[in-house]
Every structure is written in C-alpha cells, then in structure tokens.
PDB file of N, CA and C in Angstrom:
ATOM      1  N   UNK A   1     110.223 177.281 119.555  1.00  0.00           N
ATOM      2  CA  UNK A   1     109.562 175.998 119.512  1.00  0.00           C
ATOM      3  C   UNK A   1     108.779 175.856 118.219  1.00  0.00           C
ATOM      4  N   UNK A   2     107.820 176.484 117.720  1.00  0.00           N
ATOM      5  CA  UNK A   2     106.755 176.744 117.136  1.00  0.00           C
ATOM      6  C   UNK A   2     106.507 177.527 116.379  1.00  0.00           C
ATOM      7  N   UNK A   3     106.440 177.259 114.729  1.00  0.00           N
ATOM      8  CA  UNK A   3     106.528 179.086 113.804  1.00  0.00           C
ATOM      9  C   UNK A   3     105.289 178.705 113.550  1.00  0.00           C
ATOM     10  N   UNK A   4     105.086 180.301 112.903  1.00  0.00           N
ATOM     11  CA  UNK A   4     103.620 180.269 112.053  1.00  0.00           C
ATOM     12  C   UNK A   4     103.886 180.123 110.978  1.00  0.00           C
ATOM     13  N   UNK A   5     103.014 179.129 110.275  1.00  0.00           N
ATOM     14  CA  UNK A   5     102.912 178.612 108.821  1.00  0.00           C
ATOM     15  C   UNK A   5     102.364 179.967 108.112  1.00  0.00           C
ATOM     16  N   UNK A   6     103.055 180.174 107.017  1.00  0.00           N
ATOM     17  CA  UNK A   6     101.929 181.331 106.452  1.00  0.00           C
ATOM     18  C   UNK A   6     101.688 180.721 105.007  1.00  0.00           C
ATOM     19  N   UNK A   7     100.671 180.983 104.961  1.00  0.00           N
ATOM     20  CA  UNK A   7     100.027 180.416 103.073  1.00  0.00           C
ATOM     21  C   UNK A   7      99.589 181.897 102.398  1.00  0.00           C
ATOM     22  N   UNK A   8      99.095 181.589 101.333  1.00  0.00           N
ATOM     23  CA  UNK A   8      98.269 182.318 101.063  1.00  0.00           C
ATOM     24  C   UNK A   8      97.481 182.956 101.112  1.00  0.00           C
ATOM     25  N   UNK A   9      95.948 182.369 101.840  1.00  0.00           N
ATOM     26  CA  UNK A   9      95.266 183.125 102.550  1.00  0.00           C
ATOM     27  C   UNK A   9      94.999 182.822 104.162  1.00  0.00           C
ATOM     28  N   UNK A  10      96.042 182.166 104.650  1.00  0.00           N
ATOM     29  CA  UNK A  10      95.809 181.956 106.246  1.00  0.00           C
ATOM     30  C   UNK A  10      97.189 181.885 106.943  1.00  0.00           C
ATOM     31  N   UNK A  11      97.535 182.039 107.754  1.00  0.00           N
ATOM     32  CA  UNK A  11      98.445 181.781 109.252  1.00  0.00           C
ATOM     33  C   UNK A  11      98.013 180.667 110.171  1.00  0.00           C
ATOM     34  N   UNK A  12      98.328 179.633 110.233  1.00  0.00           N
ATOM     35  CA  UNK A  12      98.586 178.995 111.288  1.00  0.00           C
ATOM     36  C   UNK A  12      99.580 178.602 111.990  1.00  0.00           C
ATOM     37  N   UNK A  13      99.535 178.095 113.461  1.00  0.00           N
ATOM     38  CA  UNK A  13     100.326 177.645 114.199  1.00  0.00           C
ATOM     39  C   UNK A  13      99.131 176.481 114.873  1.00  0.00           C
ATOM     40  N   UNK A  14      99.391 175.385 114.315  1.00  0.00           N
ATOM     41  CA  UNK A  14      98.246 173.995 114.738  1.00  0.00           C
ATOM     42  C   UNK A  14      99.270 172.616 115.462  1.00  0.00           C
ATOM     43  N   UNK A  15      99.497 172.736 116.278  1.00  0.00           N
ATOM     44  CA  UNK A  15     100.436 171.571 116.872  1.00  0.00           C
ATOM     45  C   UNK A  15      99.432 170.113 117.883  1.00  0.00           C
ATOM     46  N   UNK A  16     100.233 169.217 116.991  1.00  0.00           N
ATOM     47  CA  UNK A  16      99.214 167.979 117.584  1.00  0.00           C
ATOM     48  C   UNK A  16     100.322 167.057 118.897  1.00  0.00           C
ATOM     49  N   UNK A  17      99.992 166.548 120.007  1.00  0.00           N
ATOM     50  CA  UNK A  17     100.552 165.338 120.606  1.00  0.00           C
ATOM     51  C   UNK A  17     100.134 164.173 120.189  1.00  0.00           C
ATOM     52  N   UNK A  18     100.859 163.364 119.932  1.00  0.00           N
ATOM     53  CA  UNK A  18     100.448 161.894 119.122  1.00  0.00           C
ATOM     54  C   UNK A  18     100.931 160.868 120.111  1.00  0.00           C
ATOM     55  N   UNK A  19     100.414 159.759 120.532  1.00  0.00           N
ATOM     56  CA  UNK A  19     101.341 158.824 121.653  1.00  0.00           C
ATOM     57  C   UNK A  19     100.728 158.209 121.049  1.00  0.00           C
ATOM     58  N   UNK A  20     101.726 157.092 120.552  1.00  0.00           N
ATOM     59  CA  UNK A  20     101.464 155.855 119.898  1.00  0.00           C
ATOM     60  C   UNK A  20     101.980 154.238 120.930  1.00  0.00           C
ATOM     61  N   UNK A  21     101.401 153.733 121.341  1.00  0.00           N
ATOM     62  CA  UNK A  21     101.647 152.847 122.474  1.00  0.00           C
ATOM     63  C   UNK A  21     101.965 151.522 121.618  1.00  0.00           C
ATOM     64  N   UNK A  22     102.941 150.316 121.955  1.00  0.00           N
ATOM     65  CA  UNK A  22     103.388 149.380 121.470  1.00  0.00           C
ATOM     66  C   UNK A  22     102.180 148.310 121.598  1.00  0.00           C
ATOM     67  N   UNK A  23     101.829 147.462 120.845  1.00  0.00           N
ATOM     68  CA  UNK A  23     100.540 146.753 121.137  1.00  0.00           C
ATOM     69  C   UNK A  23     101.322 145.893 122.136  1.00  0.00           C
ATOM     70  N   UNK A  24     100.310 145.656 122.682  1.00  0.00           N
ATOM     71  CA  UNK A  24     100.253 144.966 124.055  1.00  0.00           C
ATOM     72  C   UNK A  24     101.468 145.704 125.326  1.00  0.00           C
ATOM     73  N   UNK A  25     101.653 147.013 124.643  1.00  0.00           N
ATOM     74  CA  UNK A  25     102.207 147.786 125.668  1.00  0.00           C
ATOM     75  C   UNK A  25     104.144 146.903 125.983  1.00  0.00           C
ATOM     76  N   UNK A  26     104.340 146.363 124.763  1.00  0.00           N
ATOM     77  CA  UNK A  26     105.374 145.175 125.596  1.00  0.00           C
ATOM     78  C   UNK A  26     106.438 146.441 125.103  1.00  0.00           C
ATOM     79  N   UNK A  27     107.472 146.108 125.590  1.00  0.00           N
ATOM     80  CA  UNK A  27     109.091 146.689 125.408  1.00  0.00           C
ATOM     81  C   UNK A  27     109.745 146.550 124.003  1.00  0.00           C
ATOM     82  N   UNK A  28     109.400 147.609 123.463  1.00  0.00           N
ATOM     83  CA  UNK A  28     110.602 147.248 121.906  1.00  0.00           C
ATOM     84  C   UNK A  28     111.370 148.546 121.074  1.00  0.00           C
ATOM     85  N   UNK A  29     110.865 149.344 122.029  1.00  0.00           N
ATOM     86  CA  UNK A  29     111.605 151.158 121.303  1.00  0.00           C
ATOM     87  C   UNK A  29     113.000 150.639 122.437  1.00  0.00           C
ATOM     88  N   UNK A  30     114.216 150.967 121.340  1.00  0.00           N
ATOM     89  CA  UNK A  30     115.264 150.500 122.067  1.00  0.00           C
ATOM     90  C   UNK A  30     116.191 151.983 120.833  1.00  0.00           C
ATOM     91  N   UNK A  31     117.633 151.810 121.629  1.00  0.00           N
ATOM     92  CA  UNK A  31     118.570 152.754 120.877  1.00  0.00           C
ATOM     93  C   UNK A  31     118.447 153.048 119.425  1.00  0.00           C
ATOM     94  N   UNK A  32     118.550 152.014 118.618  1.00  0.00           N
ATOM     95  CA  UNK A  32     118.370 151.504 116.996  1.00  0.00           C
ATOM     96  C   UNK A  32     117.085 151.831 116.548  1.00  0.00           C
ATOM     97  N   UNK A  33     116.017 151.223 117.341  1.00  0.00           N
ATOM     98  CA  UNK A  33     114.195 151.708 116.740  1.00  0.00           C
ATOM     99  C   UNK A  33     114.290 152.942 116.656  1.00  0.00           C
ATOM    100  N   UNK A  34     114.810 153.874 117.514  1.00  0.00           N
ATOM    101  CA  UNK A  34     114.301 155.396 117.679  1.00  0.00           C
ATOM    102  C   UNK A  34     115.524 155.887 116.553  1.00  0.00           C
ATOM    103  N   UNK A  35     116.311 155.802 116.267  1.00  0.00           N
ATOM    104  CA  UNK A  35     117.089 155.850 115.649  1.00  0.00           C
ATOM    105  C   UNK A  35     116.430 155.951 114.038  1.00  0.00           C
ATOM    106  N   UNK A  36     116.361 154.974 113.554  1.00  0.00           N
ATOM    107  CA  UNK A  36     115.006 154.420 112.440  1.00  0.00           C
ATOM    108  C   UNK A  36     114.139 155.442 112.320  1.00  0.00           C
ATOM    109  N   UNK A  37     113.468 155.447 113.866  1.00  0.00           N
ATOM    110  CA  UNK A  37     111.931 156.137 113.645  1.00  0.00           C
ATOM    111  C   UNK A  37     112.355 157.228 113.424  1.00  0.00           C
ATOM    112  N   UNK A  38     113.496 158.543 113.819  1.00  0.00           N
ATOM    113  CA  UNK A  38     113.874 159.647 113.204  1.00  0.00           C
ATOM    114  C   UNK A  38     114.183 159.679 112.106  1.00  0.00           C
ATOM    115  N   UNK A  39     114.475 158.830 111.433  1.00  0.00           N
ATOM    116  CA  UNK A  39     115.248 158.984 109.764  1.00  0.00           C
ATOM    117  C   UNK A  39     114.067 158.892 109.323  1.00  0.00           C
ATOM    118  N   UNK A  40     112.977 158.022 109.558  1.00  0.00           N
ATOM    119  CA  UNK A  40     111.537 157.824 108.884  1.00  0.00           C
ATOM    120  C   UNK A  40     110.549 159.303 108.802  1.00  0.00           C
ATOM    121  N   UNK A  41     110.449 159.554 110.192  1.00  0.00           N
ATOM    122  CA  UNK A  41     109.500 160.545 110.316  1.00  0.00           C
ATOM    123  C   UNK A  41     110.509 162.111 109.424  1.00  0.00           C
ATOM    124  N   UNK A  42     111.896 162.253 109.339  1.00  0.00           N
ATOM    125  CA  UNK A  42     112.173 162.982 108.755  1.00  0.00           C
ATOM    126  C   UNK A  42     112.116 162.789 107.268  1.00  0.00           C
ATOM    127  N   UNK A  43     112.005 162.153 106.593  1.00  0.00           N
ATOM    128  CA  UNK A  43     111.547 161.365 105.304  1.00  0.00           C
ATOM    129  C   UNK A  43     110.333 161.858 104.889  1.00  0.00           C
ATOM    130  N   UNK A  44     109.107 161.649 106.215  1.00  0.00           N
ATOM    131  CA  UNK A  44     107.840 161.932 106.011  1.00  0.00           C
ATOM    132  C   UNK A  44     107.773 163.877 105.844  1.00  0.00           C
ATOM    133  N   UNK A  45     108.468 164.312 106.765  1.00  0.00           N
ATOM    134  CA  UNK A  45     108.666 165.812 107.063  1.00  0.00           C
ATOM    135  C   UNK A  45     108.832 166.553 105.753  1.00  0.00           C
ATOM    136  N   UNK A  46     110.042 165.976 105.352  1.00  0.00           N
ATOM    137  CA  UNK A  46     110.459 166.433 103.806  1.00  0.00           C
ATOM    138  C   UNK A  46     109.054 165.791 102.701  1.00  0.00           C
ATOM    139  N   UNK A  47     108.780 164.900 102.808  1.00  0.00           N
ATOM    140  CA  UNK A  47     107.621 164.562 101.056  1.00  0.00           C
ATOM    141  C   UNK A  47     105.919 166.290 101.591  1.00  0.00           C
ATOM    142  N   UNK A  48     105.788 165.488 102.812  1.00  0.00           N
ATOM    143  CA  UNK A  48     104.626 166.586 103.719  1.00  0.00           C
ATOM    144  C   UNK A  48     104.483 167.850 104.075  1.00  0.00           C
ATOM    145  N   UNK A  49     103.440 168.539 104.265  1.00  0.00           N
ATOM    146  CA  UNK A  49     103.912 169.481 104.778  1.00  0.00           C
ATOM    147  C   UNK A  49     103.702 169.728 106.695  1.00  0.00           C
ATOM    148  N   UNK A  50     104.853 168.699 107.034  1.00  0.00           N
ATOM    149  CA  UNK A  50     104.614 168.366 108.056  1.00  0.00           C
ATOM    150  C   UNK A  50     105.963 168.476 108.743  1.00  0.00           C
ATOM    151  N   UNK A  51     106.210 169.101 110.176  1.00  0.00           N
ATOM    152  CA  UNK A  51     106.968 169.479 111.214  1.00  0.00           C
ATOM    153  C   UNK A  51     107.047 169.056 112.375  1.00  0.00           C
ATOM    154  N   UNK A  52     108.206 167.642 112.449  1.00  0.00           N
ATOM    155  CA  UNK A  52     108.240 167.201 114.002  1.00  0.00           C
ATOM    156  C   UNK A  52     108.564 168.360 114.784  1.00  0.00           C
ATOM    157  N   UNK A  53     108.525 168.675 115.661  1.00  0.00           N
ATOM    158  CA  UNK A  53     109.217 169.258 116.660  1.00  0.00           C
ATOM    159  C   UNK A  53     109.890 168.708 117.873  1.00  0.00           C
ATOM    160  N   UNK A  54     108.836 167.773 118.506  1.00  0.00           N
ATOM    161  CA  UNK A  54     109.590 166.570 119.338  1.00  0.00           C
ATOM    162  C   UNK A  54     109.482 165.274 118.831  1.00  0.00           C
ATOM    163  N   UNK A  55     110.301 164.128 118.997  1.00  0.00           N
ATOM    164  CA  UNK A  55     110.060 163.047 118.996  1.00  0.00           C
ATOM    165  C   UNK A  55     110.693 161.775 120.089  1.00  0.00           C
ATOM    166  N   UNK A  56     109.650 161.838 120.782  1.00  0.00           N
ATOM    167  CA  UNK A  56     110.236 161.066 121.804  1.00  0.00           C
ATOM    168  C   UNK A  56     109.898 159.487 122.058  1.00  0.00           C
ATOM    169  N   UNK A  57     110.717 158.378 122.380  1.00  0.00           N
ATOM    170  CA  UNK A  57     110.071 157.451 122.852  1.00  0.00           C
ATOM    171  C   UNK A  57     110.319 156.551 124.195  1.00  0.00           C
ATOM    172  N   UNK A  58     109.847 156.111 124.925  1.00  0.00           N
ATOM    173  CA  UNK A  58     109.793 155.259 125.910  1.00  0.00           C
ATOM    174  C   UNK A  58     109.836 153.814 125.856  1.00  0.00           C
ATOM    175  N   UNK A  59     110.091 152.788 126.330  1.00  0.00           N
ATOM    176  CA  UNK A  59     110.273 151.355 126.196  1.00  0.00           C
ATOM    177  C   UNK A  59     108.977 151.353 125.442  1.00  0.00           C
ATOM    178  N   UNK A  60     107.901 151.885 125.723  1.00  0.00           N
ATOM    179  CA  UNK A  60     106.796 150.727 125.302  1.00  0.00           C
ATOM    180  C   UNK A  60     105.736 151.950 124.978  1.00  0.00           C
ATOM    181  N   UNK A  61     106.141 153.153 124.280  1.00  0.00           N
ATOM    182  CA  UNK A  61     105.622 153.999 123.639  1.00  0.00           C
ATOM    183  C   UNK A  61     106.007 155.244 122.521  1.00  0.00           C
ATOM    184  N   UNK A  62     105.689 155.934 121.597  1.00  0.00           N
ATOM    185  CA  UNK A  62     106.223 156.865 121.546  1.00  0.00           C
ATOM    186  C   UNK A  62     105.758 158.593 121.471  1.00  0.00           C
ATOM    187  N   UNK A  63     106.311 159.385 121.434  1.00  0.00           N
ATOM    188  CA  UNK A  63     105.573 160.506 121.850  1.00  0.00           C
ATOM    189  C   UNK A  63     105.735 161.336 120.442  1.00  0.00           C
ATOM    190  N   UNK A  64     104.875 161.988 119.533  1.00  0.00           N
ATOM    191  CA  UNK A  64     105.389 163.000 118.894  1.00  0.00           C
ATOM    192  C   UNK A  64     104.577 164.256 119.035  1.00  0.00           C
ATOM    193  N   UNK A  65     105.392 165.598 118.864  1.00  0.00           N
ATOM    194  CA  UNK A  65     104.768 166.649 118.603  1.00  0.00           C
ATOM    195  C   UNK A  65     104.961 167.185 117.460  1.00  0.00           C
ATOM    196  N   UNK A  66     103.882 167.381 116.985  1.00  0.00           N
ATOM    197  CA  UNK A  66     103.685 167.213 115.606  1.00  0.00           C
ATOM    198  C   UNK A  66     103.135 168.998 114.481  1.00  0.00           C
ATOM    199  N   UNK A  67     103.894 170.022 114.330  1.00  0.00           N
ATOM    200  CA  UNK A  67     103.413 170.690 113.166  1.00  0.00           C
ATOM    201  C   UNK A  67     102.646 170.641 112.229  1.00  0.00           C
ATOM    202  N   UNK A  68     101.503 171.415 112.056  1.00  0.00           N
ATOM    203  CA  UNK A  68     100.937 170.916 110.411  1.00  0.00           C
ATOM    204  C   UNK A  68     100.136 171.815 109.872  1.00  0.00           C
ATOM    205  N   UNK A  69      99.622 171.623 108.714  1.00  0.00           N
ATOM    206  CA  UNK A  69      98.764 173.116 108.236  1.00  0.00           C
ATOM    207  C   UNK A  69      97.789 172.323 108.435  1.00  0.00           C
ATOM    208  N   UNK A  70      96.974 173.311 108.105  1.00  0.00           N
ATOM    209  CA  UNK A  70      95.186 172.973 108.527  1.00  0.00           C
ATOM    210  C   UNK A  70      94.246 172.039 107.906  1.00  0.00           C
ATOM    211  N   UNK A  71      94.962 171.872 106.446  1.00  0.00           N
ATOM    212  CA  UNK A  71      94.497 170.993 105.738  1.00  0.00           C
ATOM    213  C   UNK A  71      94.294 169.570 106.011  1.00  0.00           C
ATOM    214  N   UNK A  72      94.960 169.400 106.802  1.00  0.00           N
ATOM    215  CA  UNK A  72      95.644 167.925 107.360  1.00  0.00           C
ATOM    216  C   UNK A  72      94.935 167.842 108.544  1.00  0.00           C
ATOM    217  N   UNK A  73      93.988 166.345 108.301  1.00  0.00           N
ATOM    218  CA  UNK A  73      93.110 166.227 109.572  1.00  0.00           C
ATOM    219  C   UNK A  73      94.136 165.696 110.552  1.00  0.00           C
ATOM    220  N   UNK A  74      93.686 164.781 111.927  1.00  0.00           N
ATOM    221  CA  UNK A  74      94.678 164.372 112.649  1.00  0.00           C
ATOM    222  C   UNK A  74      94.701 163.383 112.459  1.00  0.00           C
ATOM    223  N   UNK A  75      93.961 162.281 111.405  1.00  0.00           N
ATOM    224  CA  UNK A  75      93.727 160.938 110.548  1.00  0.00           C
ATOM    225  C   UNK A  75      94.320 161.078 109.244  1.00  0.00           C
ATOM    226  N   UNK A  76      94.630 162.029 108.712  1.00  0.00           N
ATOM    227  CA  UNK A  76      95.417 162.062 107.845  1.00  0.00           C
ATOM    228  C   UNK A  76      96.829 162.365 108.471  1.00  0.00           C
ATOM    229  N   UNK A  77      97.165 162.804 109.300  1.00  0.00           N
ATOM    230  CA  UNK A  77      98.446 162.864 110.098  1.00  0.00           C
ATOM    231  C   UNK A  77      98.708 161.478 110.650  1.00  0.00           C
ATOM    232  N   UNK A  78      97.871 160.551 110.890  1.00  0.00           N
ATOM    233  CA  UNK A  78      97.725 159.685 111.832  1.00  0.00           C
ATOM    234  C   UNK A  78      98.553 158.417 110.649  1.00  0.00           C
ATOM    235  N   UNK A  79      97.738 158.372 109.088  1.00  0.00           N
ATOM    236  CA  UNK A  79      97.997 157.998 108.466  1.00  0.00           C
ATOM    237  C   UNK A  79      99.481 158.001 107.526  1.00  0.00           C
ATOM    238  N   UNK A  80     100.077 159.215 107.428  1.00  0.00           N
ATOM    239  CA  UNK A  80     101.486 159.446 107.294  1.00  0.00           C
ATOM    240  C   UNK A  80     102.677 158.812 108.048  1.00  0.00           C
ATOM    241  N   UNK A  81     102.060 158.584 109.587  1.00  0.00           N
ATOM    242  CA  UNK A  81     102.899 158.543 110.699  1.00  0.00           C
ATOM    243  C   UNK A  81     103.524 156.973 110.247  1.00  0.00           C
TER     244      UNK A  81
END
C-alpha cells in the first residue's frame, strides 16, 4: 500500500484522506469526470512530490488517499489538488 519516503535526513510514511464533496452535494462525478480527475491528479503526482494511492469518487463526492513528505502541509496539499 504504503512506502517509506526516504530523504536525506528523515523517513517518512505520512498518508492523508481528503473528501472533497460537490457543492451543494448535487450529482456530477460521472464515468468521464473521474476519468479526467485521474489524468489530472497524475499530472500533479509527477510535477510534486506527491503519491495518490487511492482515488475514489461517488456521485456527489470524491475520496483521495494521498502520500506526501513532510514538508507539505495538508493546505498546501489541499492547494495542488
């Protein structure tokens, strides 16, 4: 599931859940959106030093689990997304 990052002077393994809800909760993650949203967030993966591991979504939400080094608050993750 889950490696350890190794740097220079630290090891981590820091994994975030992110649920991002559709405003007003209405219906619009469909076959094609999620589709999109993987090519995107892998886009982001590669420039970052950042590791989906899951990415899931629901009609009217989406779920990610998210890799990252330590440097990276969860507002700066929040902000990439």
């Amino acid at each position: 599931m889950s490696e350890y990052i190794h740097k220079s002077h630290n090891v981590t393994v820091l994994l975030y859940h992110l649920v991002f809800p559709a405003k007003y909760r209405r219906i619009v993650f469909d076959e094609q959106v999620d589709a999109v949203l993987k090519d995107i967030c892998l886009g982001v993966a590669e420039r970052y030093q950042v590791k989906f591991l899951e990415i899931g979504t629901d009609k009217d939400h989406v779920h990610f689990l998210v890799q990252s080094v330590s440097t990276y608050s969860v507002t700066k993750l929040v902000a990439l997304i």
